[in-house]
PDB file of N, CA and C in Angstrom:
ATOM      1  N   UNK A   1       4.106   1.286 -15.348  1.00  0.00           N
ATOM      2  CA  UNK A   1       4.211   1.739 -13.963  1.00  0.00           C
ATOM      3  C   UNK A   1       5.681   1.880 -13.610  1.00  0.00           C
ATOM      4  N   UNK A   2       6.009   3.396 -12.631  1.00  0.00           N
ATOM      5  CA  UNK A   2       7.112   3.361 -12.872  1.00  0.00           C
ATOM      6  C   UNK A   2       7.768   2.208 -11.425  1.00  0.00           C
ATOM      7  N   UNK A   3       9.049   1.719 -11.749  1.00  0.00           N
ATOM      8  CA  UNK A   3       9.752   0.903 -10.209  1.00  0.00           C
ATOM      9  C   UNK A   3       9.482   1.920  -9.241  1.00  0.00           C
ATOM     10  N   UNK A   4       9.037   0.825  -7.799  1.00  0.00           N
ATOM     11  CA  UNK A   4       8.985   1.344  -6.666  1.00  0.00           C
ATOM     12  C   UNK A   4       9.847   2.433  -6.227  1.00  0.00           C
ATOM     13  N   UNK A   5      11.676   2.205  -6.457  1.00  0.00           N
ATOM     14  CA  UNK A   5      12.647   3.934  -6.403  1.00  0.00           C
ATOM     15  C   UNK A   5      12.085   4.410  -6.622  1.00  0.00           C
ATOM     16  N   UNK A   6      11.441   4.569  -7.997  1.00  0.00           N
ATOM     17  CA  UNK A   6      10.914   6.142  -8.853  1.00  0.00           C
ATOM     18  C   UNK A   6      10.351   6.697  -7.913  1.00  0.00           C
ATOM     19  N   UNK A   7       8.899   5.900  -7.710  1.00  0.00           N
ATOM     20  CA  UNK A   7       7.736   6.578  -6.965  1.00  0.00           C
ATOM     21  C   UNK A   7       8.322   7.025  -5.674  1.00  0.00           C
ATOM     22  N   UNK A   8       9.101   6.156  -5.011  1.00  0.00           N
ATOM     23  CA  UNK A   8       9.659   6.598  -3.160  1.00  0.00           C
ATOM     24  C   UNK A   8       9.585   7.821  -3.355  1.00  0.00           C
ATOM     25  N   UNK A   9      10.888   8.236  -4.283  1.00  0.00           N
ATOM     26  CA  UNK A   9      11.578   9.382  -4.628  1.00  0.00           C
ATOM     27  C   UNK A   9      10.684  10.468  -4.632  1.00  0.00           C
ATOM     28  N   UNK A  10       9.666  10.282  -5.760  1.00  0.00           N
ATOM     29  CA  UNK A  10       8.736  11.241  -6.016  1.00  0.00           C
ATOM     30  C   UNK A  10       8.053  11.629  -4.528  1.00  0.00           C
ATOM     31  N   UNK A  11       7.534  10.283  -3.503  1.00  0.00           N
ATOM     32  CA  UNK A  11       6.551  10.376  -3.032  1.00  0.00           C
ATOM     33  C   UNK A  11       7.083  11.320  -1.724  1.00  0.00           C
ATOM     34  N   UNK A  12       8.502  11.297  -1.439  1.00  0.00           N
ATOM     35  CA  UNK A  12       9.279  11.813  -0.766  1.00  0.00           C
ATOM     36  C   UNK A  12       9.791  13.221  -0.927  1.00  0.00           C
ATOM     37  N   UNK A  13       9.833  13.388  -2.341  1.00  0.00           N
ATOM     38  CA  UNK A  13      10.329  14.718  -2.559  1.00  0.00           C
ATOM     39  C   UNK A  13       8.431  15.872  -2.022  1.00  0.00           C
ATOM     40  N   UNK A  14       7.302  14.552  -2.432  1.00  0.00           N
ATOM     41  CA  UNK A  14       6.297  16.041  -2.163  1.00  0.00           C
ATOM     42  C   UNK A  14       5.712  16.281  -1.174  1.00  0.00           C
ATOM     43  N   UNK A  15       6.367  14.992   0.297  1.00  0.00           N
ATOM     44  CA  UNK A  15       6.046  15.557   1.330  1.00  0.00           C
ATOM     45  C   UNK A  15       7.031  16.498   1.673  1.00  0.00           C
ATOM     46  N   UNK A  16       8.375  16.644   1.403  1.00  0.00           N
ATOM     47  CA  UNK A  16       9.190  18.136   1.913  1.00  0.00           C
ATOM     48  C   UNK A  16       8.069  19.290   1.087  1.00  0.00           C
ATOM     49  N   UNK A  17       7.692  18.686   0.025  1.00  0.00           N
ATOM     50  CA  UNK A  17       7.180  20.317  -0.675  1.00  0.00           C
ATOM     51  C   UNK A  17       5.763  20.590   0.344  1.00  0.00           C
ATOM     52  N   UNK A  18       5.048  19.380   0.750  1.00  0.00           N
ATOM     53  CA  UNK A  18       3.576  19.683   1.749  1.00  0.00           C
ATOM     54  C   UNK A  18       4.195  20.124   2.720  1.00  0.00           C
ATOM     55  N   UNK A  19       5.466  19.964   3.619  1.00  0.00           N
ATOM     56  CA  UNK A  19       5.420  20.511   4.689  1.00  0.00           C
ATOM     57  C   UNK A  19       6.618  21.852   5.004  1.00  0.00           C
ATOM     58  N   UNK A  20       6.731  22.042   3.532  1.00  0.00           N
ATOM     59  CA  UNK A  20       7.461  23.745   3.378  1.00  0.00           C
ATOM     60  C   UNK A  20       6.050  24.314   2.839  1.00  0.00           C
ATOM     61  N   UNK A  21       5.333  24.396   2.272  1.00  0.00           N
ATOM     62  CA  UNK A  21       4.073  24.873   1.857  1.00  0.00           C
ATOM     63  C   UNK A  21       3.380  25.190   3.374  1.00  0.00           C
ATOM     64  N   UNK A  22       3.417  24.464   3.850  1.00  0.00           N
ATOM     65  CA  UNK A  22       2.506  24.220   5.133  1.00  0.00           C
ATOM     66  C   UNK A  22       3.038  25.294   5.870  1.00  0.00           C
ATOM     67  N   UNK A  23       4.390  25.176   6.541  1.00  0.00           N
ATOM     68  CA  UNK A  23       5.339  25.757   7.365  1.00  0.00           C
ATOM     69  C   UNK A  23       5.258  27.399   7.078  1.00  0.00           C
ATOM     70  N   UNK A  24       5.092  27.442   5.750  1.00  0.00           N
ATOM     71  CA  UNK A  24       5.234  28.913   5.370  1.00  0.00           C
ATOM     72  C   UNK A  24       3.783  29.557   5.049  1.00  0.00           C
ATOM     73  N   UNK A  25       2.617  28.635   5.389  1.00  0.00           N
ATOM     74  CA  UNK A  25       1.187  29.200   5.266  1.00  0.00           C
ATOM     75  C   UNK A  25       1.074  29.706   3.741  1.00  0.00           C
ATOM     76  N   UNK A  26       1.640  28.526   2.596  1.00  0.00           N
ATOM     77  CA  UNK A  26       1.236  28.295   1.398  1.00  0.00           C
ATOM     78  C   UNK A  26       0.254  26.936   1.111  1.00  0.00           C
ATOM     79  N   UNK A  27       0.129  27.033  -0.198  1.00  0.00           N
ATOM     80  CA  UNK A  27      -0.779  25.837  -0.738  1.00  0.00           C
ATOM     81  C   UNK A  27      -0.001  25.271  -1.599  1.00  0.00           C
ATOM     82  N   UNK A  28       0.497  23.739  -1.296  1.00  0.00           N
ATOM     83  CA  UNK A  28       1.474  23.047  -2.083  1.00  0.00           C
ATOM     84  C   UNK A  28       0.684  22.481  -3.128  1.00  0.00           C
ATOM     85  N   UNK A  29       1.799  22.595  -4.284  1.00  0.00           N
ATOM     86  CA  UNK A  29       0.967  22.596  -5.591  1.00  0.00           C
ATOM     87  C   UNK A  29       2.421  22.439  -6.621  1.00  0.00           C
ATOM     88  N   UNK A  30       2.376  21.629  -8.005  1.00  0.00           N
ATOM     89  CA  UNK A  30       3.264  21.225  -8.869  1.00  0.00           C
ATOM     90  C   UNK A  30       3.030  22.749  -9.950  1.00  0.00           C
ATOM     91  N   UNK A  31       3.927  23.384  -9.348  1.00  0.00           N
ATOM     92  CA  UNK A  31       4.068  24.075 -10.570  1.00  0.00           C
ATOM     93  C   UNK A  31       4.726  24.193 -12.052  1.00  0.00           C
ATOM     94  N   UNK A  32       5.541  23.358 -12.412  1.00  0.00           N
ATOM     95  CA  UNK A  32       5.578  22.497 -13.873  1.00  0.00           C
ATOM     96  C   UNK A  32       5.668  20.752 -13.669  1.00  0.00           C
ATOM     97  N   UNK A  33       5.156  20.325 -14.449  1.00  0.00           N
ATOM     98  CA  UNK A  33       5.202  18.881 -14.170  1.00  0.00           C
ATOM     99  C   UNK A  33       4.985  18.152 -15.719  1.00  0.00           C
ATOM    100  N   UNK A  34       5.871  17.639 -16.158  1.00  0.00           N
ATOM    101  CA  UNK A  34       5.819  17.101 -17.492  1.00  0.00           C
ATOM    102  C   UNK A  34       6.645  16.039 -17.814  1.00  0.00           C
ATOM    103  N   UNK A  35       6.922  15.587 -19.053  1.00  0.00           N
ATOM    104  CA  UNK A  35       8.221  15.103 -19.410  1.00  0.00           C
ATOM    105  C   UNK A  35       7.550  14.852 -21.277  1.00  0.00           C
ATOM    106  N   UNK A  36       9.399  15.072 -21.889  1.00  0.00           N
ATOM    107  CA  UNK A  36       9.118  15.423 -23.508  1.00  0.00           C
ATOM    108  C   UNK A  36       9.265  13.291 -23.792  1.00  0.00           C
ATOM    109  N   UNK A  37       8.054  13.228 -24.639  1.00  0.00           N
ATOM    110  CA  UNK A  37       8.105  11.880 -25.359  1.00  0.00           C
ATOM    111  C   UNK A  37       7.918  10.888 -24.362  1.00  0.00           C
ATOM    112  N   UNK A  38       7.003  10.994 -23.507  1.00  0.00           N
ATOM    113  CA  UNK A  38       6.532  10.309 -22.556  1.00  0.00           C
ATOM    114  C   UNK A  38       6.384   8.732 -23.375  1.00  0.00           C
ATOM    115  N   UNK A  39       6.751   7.718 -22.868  1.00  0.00           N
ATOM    116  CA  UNK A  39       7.172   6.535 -23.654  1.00  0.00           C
ATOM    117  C   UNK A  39       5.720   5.784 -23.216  1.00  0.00           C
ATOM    118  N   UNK A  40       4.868   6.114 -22.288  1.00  0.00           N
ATOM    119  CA  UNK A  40       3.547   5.339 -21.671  1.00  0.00           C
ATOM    120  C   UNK A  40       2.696   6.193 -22.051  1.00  0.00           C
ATOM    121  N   UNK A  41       1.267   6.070 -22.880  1.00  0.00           N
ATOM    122  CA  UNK A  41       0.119   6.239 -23.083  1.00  0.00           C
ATOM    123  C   UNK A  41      -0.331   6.646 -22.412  1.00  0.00           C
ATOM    124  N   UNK A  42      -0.183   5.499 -21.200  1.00  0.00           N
ATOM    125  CA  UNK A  42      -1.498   5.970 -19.898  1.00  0.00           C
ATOM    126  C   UNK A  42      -0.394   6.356 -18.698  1.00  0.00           C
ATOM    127  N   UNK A  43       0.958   7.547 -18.788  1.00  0.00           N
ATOM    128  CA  UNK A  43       1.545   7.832 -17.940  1.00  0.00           C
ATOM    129  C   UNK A  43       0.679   8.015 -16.490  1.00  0.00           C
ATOM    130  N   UNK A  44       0.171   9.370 -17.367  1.00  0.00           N
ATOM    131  CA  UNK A  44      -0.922  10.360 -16.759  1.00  0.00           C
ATOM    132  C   UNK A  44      -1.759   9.488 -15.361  1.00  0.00           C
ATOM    133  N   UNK A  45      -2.089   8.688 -15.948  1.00  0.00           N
ATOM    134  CA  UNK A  45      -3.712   7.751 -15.292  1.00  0.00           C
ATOM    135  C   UNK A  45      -3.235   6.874 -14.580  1.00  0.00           C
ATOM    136  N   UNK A  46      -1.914   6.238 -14.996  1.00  0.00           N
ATOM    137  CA  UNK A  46      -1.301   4.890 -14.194  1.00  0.00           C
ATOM    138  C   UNK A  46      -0.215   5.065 -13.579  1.00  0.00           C
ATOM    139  N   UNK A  47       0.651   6.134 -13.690  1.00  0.00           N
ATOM    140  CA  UNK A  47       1.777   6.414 -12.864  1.00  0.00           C
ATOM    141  C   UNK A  47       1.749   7.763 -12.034  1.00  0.00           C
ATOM    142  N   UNK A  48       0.811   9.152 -12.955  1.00  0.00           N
ATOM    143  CA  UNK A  48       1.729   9.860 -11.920  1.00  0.00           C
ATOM    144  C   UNK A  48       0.047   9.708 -11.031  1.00  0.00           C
ATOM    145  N   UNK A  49      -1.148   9.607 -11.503  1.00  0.00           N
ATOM    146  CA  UNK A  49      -2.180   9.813 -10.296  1.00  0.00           C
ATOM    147  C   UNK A  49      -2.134   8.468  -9.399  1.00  0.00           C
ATOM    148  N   UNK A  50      -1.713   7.584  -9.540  1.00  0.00           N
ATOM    149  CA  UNK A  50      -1.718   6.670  -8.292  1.00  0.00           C
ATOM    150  C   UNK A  50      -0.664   7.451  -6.960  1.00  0.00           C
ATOM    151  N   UNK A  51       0.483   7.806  -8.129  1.00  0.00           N
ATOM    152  CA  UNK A  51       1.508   8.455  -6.822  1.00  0.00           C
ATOM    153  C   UNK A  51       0.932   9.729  -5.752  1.00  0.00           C
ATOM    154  N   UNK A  52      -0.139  10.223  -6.657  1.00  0.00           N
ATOM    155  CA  UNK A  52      -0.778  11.238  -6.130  1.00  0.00           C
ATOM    156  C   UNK A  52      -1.494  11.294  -4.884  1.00  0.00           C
ATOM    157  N   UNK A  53      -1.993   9.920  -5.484  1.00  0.00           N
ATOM    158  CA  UNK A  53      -3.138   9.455  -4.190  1.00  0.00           C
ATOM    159  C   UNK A  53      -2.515   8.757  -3.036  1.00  0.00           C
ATOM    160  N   UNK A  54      -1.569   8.094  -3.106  1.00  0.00           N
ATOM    161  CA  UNK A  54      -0.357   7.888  -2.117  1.00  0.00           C
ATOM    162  C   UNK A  54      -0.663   7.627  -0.710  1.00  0.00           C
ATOM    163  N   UNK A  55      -1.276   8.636   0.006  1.00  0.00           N
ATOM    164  CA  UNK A  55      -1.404   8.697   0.472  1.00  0.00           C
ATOM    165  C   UNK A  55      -2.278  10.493   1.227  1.00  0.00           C
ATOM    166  N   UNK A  56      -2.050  10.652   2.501  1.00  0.00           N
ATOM    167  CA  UNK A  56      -3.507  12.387   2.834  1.00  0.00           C
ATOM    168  C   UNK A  56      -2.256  13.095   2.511  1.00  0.00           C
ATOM    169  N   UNK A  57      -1.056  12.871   2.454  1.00  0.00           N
ATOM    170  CA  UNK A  57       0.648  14.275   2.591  1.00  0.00           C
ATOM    171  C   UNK A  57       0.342  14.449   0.865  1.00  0.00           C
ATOM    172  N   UNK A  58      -0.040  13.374   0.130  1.00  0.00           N
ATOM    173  CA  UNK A  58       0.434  13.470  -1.216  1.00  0.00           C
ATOM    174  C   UNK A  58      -1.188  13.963  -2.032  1.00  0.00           C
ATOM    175  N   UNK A  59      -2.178  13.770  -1.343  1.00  0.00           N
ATOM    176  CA  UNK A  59      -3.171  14.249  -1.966  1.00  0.00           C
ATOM    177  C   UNK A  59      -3.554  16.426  -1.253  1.00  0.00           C
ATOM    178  N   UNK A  60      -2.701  16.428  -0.586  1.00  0.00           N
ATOM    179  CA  UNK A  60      -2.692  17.778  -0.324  1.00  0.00           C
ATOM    180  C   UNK A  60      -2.034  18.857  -1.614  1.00  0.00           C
ATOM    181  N   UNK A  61      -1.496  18.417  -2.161  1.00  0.00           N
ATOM    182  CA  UNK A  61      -1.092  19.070  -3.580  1.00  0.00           C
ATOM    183  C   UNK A  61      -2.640  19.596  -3.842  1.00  0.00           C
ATOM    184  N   UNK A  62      -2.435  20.925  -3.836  1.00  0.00           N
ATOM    185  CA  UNK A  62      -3.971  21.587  -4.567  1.00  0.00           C
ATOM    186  C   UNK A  62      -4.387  21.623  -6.299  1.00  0.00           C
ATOM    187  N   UNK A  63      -3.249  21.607  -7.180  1.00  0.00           N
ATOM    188  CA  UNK A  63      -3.259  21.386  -8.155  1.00  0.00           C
ATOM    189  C   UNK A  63      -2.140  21.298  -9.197  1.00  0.00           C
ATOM    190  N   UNK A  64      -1.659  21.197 -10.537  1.00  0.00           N
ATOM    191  CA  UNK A  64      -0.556  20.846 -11.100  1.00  0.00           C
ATOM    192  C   UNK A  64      -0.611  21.909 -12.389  1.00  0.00           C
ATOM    193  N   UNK A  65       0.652  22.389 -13.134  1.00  0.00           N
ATOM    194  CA  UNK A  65       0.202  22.741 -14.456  1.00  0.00           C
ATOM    195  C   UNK A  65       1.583  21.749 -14.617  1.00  0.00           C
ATOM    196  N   UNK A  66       0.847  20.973 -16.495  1.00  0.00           N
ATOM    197  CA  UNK A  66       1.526  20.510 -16.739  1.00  0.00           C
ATOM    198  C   UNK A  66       1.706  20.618 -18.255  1.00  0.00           C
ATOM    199  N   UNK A  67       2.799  20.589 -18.905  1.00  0.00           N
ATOM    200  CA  UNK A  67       3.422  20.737 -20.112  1.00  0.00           C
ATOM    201  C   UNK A  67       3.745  19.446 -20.988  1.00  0.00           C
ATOM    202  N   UNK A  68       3.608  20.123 -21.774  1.00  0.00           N
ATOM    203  CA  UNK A  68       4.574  18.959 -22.871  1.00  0.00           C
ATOM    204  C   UNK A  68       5.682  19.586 -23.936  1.00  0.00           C
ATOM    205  N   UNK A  69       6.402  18.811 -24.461  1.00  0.00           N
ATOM    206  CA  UNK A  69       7.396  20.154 -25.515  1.00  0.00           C
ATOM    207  C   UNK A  69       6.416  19.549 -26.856  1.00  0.00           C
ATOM    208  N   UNK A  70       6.107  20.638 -27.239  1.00  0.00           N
ATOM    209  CA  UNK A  70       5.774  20.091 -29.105  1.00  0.00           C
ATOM    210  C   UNK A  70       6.173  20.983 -30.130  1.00  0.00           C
ATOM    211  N   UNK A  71       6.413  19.824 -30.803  1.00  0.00           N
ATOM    212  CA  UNK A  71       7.502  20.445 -31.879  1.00  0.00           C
ATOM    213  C   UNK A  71       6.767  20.298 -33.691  1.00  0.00           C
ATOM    214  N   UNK A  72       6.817  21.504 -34.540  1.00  0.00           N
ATOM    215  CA  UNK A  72       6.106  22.048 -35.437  1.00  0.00           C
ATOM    216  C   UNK A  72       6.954  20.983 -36.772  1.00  0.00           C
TER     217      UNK A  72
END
């Protein structure tokens, strides 16, 4: 789980994105969202969807695409 900073940060940066989405009569949504060599298993399940659920500003995100780098 990431430290409480991390998440603020995060949880802060996606209410400016809900309420520029909003403001401009869009649908706020993560359009890349990843990271290369993710060091946690259960990033996904235990860090970024709790932040998600956060709270009603942070569950307004309509959906995410997310990446990984992989290498041959």
């Amino acid at each position: 789980v990431r430290p409480p900073v991390t998440r603020d940060i995060f949880v802060h940066r996606i209410h400016m994105l809900v309420q520029m989405a909003e403001a401009h009569g869009k649908i706020p949504a993560l359009t890349e969202i990843g990271n290369a060599g993710i060091p946690e298993a259960n990033w996904w399940t235990h860090t970024l969807l709790p932040a998600l659920n956060h709270d009603a500003q942070m569950r307004k995100v309509a959906w995410m695409l997310v990446w990984r780098n992989a290498y041959n």
